[in-house]
PDB file of N, CA and C in Angstrom:
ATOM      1  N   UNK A   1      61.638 107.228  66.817  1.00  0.00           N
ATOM      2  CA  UNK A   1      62.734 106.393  67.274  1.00  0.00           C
ATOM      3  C   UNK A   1      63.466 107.126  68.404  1.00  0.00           C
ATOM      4  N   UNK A   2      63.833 106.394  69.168  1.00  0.00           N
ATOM      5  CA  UNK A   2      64.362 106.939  70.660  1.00  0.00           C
ATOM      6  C   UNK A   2      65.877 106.691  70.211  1.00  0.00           C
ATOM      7  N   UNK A   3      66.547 107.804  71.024  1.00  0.00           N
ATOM      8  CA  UNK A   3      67.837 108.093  70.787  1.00  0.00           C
ATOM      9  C   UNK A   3      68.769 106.798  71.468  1.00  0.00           C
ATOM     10  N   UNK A   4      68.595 106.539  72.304  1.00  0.00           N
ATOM     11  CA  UNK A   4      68.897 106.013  73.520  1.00  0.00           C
ATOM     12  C   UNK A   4      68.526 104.418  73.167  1.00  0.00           C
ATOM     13  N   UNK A   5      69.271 103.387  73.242  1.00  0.00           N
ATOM     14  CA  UNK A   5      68.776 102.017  73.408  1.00  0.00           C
ATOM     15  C   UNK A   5      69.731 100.896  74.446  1.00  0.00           C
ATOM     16  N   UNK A   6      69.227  99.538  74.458  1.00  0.00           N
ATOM     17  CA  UNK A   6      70.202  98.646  75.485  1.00  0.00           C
ATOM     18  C   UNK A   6      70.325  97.697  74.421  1.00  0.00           C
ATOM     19  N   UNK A   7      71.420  97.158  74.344  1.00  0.00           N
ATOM     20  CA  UNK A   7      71.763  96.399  73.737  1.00  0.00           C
ATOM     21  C   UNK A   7      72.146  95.139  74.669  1.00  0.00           C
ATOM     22  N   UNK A   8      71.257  93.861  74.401  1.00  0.00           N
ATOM     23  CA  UNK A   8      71.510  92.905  74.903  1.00  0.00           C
ATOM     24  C   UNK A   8      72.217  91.533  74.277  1.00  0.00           C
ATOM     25  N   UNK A   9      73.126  91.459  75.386  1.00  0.00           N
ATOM     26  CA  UNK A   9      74.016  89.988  74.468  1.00  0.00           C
ATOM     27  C   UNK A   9      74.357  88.913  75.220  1.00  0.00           C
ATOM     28  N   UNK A  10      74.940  87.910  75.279  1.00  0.00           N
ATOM     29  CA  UNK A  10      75.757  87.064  76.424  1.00  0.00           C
ATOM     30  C   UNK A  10      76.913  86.424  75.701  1.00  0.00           C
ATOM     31  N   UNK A  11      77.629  86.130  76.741  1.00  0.00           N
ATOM     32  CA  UNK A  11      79.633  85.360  76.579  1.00  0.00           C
ATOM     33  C   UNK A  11      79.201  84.627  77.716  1.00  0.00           C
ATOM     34  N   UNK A  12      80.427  83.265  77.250  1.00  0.00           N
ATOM     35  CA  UNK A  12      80.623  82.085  77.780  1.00  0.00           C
ATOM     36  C   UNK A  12      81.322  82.107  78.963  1.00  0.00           C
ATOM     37  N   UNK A  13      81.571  83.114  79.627  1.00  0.00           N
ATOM     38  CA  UNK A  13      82.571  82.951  80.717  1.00  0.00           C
ATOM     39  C   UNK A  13      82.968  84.588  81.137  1.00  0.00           C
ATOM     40  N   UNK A  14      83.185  84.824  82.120  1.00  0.00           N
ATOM     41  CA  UNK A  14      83.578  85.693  82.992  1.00  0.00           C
ATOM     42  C   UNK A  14      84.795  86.682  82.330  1.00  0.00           C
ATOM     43  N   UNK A  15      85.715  86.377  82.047  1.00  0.00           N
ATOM     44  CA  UNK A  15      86.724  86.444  81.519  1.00  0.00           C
ATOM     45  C   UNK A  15      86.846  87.243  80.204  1.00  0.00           C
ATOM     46  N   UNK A  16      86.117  86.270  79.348  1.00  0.00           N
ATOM     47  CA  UNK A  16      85.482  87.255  77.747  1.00  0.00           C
ATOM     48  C   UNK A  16      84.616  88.202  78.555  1.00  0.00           C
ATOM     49  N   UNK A  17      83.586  88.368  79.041  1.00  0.00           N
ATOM     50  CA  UNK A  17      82.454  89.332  79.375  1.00  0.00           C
ATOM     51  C   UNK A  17      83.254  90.249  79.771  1.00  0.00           C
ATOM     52  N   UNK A  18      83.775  90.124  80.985  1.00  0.00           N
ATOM     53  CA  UNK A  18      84.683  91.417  81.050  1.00  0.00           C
ATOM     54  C   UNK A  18      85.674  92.267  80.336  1.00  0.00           C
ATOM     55  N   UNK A  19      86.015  91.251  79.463  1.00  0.00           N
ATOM     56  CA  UNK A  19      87.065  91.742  78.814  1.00  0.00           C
ATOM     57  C   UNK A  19      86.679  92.807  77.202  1.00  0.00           C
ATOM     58  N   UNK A  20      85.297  92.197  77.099  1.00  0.00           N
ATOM     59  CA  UNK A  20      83.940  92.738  75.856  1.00  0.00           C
ATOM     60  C   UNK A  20      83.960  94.043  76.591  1.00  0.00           C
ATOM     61  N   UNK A  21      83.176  93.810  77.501  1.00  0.00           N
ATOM     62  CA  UNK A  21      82.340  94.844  78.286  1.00  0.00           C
ATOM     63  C   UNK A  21      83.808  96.080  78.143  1.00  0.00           C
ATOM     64  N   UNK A  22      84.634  95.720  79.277  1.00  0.00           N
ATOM     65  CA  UNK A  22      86.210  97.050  78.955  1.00  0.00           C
ATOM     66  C   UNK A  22      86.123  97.659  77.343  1.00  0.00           C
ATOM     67  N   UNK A  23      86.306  96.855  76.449  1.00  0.00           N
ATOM     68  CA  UNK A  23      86.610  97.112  75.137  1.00  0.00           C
ATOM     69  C   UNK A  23      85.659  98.065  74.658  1.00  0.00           C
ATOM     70  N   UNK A  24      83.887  97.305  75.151  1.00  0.00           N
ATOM     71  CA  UNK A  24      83.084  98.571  74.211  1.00  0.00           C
ATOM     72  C   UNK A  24      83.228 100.139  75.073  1.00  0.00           C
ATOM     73  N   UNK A  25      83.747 100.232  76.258  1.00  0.00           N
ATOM     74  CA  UNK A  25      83.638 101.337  77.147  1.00  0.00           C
ATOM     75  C   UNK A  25      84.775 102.075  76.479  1.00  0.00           C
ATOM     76  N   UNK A  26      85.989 101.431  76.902  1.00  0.00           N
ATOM     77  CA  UNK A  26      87.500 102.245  75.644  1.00  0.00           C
ATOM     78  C   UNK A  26      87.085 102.715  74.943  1.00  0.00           C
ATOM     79  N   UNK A  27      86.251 102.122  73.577  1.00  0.00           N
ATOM     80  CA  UNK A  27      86.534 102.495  72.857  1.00  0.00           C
ATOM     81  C   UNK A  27      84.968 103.326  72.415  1.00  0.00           C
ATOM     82  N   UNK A  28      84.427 103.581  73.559  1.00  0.00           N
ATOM     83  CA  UNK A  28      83.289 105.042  73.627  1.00  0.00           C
ATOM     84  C   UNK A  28      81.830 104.379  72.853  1.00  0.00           C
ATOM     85  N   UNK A  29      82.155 102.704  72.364  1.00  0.00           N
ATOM     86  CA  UNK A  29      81.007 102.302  71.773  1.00  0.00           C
ATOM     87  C   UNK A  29      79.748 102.173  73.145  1.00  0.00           C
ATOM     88  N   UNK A  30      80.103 102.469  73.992  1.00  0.00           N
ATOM     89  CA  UNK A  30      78.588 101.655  75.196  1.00  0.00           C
ATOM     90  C   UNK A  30      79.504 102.938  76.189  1.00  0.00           C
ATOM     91  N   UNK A  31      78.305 103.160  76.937  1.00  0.00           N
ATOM     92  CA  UNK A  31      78.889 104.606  78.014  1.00  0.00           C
ATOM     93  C   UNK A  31      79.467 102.995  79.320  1.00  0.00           C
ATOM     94  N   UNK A  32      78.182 101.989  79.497  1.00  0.00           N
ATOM     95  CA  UNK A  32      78.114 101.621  80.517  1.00  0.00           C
ATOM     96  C   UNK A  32      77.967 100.099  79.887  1.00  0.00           C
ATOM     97  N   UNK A  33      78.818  99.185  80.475  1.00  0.00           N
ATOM     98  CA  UNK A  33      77.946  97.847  80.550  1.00  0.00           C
ATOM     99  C   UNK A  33      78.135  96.736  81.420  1.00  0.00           C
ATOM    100  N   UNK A  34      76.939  96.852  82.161  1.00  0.00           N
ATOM    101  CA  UNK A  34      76.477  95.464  82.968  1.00  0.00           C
ATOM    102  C   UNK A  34      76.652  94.107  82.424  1.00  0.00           C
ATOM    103  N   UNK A  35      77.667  93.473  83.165  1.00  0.00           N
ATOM    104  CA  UNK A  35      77.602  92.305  83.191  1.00  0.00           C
ATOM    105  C   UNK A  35      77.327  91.041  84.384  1.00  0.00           C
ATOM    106  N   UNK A  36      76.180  90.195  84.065  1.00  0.00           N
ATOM    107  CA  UNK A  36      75.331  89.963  85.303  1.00  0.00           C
ATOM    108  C   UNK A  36      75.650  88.491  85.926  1.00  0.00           C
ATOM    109  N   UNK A  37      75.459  88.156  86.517  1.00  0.00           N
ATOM    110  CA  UNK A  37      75.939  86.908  87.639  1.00  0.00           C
ATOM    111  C   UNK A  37      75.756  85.746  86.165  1.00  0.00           C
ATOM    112  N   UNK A  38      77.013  84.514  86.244  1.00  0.00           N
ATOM    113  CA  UNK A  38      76.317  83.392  85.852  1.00  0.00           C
ATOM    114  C   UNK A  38      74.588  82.799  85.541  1.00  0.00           C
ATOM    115  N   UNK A  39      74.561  82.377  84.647  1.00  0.00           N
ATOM    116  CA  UNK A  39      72.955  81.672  84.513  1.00  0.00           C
ATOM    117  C   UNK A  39      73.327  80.496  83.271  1.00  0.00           C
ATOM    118  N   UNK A  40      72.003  80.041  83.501  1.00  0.00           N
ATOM    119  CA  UNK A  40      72.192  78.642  82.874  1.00  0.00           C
ATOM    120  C   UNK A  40      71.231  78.589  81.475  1.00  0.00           C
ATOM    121  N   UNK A  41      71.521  78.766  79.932  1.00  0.00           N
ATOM    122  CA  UNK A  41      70.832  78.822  78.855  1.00  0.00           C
ATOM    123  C   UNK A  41      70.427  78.055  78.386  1.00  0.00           C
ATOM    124  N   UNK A  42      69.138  77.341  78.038  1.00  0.00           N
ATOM    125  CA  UNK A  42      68.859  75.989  76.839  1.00  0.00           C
ATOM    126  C   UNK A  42      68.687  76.353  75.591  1.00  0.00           C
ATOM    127  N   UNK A  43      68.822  76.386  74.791  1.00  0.00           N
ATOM    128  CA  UNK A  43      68.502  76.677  73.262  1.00  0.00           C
ATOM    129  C   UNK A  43      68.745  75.561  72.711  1.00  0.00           C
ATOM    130  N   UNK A  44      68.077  75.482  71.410  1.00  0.00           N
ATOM    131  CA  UNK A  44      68.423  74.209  69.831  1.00  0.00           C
ATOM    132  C   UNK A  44      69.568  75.176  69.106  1.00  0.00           C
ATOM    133  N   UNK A  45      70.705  74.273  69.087  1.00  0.00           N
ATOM    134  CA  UNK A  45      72.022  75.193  67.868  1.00  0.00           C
ATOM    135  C   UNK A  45      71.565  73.540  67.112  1.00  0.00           C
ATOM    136  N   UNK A  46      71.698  73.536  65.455  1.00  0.00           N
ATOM    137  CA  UNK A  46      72.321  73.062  64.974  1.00  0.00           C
ATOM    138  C   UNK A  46      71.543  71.690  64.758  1.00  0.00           C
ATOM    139  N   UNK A  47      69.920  71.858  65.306  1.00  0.00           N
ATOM    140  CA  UNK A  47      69.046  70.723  65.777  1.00  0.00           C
ATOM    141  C   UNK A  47      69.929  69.887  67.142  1.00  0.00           C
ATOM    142  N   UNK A  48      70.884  70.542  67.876  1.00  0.00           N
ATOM    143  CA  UNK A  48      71.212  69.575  69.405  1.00  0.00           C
ATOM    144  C   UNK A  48      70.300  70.785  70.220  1.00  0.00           C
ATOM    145  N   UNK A  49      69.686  70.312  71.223  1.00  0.00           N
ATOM    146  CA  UNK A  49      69.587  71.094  72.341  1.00  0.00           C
ATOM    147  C   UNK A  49      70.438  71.054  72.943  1.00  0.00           C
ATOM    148  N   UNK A  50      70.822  72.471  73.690  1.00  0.00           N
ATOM    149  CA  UNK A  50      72.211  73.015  74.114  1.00  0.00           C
ATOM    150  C   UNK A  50      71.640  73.084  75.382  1.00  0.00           C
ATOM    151  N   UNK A  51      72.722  73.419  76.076  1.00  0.00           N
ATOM    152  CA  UNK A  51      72.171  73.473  77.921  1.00  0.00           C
ATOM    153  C   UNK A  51      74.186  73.950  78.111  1.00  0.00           C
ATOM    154  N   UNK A  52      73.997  75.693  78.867  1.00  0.00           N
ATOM    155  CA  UNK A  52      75.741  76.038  79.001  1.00  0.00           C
ATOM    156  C   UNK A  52      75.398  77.330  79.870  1.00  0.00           C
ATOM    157  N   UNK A  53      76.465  77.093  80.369  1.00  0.00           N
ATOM    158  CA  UNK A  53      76.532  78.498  81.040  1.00  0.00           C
ATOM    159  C   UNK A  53      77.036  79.502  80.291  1.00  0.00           C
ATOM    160  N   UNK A  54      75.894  81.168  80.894  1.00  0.00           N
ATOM    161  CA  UNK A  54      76.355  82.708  80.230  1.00  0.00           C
ATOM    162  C   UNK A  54      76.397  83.150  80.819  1.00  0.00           C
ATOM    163  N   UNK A  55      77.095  84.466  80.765  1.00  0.00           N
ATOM    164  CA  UNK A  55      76.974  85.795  81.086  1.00  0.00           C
ATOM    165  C   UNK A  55      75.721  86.437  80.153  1.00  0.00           C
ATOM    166  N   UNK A  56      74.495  87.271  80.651  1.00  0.00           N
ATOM    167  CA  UNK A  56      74.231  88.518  80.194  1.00  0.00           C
ATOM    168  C   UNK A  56      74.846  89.585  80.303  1.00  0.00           C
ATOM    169  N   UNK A  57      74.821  90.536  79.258  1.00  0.00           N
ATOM    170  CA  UNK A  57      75.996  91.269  78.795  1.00  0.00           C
ATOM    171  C   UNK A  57      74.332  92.746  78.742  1.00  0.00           C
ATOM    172  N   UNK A  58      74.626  93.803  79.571  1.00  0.00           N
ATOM    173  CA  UNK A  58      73.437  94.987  78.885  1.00  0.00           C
ATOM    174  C   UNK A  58      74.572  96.339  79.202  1.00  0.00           C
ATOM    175  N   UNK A  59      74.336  96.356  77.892  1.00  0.00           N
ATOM    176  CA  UNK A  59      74.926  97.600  76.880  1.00  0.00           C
ATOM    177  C   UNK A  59      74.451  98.939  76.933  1.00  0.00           C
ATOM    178  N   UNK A  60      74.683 100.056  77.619  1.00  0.00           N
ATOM    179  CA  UNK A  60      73.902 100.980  77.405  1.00  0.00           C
ATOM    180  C   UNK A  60      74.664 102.178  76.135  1.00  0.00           C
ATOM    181  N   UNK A  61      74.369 102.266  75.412  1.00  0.00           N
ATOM    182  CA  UNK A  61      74.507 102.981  74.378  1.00  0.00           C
ATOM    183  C   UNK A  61      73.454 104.086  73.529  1.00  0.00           C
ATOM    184  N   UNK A  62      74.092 105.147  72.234  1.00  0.00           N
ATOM    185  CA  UNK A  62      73.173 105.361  71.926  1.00  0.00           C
ATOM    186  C   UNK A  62      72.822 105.091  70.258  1.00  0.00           C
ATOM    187  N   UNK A  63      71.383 105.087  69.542  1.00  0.00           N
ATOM    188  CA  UNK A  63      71.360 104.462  68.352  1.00  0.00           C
ATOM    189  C   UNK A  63      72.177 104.582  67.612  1.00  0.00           C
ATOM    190  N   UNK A  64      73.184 105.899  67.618  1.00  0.00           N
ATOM    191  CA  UNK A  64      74.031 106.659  66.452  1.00  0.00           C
ATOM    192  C   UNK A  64      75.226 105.332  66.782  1.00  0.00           C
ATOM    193  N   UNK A  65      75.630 104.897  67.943  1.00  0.00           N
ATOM    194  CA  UNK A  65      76.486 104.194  67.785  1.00  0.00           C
ATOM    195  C   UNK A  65      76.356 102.899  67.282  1.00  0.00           C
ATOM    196  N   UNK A  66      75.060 102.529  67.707  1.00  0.00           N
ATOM    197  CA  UNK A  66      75.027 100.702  67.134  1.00  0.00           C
ATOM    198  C   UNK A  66      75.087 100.520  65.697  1.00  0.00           C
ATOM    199  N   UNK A  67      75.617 100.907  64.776  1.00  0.00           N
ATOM    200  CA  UNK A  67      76.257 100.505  64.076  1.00  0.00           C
ATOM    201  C   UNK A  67      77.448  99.722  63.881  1.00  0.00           C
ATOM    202  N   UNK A  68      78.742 100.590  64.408  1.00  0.00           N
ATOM    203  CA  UNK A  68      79.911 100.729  65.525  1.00  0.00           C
ATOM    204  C   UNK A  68      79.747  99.342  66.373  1.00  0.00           C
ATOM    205  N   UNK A  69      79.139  99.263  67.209  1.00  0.00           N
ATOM    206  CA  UNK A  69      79.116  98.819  68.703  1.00  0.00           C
ATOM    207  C   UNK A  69      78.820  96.945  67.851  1.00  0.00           C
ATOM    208  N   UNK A  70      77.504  96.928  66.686  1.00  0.00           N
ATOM    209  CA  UNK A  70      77.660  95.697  66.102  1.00  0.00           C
ATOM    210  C   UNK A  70      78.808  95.337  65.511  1.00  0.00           C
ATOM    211  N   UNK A  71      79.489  95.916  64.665  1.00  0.00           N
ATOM    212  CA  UNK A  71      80.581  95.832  63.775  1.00  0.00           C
ATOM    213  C   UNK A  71      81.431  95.122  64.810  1.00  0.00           C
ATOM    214  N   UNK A  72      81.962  95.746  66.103  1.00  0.00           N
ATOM    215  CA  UNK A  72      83.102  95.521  66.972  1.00  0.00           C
ATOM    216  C   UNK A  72      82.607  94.217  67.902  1.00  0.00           C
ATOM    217  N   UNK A  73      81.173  93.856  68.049  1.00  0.00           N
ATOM    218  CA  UNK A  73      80.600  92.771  69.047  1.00  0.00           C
ATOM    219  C   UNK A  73      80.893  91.806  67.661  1.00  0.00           C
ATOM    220  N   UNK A  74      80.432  92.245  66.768  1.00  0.00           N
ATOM    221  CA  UNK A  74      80.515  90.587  66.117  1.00  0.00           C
ATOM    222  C   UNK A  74      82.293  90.318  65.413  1.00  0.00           C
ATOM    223  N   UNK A  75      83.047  91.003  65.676  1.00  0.00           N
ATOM    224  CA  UNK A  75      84.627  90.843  65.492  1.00  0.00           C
ATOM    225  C   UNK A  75      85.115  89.722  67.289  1.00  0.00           C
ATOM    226  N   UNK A  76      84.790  90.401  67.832  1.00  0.00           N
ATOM    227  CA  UNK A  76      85.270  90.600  69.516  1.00  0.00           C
ATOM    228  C   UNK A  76      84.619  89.389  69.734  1.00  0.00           C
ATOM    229  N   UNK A  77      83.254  88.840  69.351  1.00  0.00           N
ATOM    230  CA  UNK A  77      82.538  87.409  69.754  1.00  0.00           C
ATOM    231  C   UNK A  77      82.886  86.122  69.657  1.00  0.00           C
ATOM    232  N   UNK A  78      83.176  85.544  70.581  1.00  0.00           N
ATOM    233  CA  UNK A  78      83.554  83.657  69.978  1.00  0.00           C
ATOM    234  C   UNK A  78      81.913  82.980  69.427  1.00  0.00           C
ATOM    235  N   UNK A  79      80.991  83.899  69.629  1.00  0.00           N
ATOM    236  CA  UNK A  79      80.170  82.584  69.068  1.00  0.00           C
ATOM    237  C   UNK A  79      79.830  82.922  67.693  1.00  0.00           C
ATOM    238  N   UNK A  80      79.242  82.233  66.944  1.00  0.00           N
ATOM    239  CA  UNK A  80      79.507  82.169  65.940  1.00  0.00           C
ATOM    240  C   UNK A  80      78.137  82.925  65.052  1.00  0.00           C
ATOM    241  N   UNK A  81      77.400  82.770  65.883  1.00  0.00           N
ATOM    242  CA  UNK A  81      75.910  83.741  65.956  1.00  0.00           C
ATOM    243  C   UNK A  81      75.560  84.180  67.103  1.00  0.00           C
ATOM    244  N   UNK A  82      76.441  85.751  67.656  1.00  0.00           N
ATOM    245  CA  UNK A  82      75.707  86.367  69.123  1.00  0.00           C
ATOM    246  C   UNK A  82      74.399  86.844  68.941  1.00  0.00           C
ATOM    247  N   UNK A  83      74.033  86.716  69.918  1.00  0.00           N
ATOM    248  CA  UNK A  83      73.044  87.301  70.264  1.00  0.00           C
ATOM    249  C   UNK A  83      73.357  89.262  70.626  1.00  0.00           C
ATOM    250  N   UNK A  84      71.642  89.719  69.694  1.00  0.00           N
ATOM    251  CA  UNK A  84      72.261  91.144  69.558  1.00  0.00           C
ATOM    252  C   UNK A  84      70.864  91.423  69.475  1.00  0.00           C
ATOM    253  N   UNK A  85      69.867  92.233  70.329  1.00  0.00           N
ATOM    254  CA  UNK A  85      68.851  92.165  70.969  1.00  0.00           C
ATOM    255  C   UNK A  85      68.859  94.167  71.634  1.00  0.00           C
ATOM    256  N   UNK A  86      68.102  95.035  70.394  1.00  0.00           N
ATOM    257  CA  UNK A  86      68.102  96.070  70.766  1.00  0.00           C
ATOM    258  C   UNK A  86      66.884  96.753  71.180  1.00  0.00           C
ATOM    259  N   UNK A  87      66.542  97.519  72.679  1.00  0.00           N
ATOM    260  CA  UNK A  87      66.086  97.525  73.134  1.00  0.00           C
ATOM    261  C   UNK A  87      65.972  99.265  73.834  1.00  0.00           C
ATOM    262  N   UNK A  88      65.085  99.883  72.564  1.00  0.00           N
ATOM    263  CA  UNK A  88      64.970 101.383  72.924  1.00  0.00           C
ATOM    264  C   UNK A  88      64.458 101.276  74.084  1.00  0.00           C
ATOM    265  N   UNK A  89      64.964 102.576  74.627  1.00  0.00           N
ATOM    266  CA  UNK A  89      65.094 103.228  76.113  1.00  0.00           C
ATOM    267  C   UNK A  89      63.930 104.611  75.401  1.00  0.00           C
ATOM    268  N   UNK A  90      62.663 104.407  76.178  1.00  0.00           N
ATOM    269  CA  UNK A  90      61.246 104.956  76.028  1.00  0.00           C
ATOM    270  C   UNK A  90      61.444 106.344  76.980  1.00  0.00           C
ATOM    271  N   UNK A  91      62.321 106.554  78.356  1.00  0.00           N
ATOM    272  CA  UNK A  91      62.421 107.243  79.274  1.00  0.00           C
ATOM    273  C   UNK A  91      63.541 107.047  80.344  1.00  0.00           C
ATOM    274  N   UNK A  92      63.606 108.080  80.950  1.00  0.00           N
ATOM    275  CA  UNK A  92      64.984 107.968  82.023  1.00  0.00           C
ATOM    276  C   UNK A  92      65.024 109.125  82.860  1.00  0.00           C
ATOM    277  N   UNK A  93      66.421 109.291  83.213  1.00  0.00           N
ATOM    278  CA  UNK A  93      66.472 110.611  84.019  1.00  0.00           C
ATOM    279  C   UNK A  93      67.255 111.306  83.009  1.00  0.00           C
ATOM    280  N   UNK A  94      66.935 112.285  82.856  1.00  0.00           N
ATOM    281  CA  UNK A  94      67.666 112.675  82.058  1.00  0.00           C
ATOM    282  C   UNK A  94      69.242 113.378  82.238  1.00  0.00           C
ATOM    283  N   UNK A  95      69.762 113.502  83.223  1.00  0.00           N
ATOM    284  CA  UNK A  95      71.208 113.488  83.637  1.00  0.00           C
ATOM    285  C   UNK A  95      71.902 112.437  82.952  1.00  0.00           C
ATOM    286  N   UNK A  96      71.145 111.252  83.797  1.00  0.00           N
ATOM    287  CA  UNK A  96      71.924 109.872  83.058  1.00  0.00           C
ATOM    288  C   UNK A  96      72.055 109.582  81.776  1.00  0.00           C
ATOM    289  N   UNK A  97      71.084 109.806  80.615  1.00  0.00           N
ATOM    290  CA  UNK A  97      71.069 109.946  79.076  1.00  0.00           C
ATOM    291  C   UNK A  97      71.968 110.927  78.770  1.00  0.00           C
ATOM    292  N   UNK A  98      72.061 111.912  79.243  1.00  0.00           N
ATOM    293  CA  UNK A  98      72.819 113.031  78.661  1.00  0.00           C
ATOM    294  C   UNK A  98      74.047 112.279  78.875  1.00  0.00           C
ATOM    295  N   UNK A  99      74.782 111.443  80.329  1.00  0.00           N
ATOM    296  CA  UNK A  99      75.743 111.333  80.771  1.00  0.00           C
ATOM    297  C   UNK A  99      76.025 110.356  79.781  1.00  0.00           C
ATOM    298  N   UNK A 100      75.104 109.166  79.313  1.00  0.00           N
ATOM    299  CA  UNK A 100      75.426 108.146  78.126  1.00  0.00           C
ATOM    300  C   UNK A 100      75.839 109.064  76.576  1.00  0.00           C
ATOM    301  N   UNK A 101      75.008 109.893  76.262  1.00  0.00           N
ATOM    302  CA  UNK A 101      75.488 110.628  75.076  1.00  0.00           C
ATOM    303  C   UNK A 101      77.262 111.044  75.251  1.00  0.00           C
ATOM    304  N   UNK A 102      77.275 111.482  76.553  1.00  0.00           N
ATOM    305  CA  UNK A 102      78.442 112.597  76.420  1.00  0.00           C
ATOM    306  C   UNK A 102      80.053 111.040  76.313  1.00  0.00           C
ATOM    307  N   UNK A 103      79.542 109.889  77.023  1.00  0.00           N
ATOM    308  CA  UNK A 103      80.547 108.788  77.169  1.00  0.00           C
ATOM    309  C   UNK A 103      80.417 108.138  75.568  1.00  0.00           C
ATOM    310  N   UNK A 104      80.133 108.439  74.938  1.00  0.00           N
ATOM    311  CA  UNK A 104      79.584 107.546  73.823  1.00  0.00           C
ATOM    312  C   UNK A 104      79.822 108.703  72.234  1.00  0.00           C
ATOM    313  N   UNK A 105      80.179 109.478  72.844  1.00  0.00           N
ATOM    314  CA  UNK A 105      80.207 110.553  71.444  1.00  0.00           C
ATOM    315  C   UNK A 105      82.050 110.082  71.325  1.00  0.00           C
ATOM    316  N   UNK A 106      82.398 110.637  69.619  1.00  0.00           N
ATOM    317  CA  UNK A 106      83.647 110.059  69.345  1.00  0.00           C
ATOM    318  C   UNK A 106      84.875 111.079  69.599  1.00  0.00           C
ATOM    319  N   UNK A 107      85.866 111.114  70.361  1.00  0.00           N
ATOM    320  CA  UNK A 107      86.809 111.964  70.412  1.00  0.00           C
ATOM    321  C   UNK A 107      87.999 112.193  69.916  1.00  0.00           C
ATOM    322  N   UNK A 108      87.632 112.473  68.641  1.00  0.00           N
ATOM    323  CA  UNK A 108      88.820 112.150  67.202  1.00  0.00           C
ATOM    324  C   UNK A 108      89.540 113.709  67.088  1.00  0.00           C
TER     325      UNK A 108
END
């Protein structure tokens, strides 16, 4: 198991995304997170097919935290089932991993 993973999610609007994204950085759960231009989602909720605009939301964190980082995404989420999509990190530079460990460790 790789130390290192991305955690992928999306929010309804600009506004929440940014305001997610600030929160997991504060509070040392995600070193870094990208949040990416508008796009347009179809999915079935509920047997309706849905059709709405998201934000993708990519999380860079490390495994020790996603515990943490779920606990606080599914408090912090308006939907009612986010999407939570983890996605070990196989390789990198290693400056930058170290630099995610060192943003992401707890300073109690």
């Amino acid at each position: 198991m790789t130390e290192f993973v991305i955690v992928l999610t999306t929010m309804p609007d600009d506004s929440r995304a940014d305001e997610l994204a600030r929160t997991l950085v504060i509070e040392r759960l995600a070193a870094c997170v990208n949040v990416h231009a508008p796009m347009s989602s179809t999915y079935r909720w509920k047997e309706t097919v849905e059709h709405e605009a998201e934000r993708q939301l990519v999380i860079k964190t490390t495994r020790d935290r996603l515990p943490a980082l779920e606990m606080r995404l599914r408090e912090l989420h308006p939907y009612e089932l986010p999407e939570l999509i983890i996605v070990p990190i196989e390789g990198g530079s290693g400056a930058y991993l170290k630099w995610v460990r060192m943003q992401t460790e707890s300073k109690l």
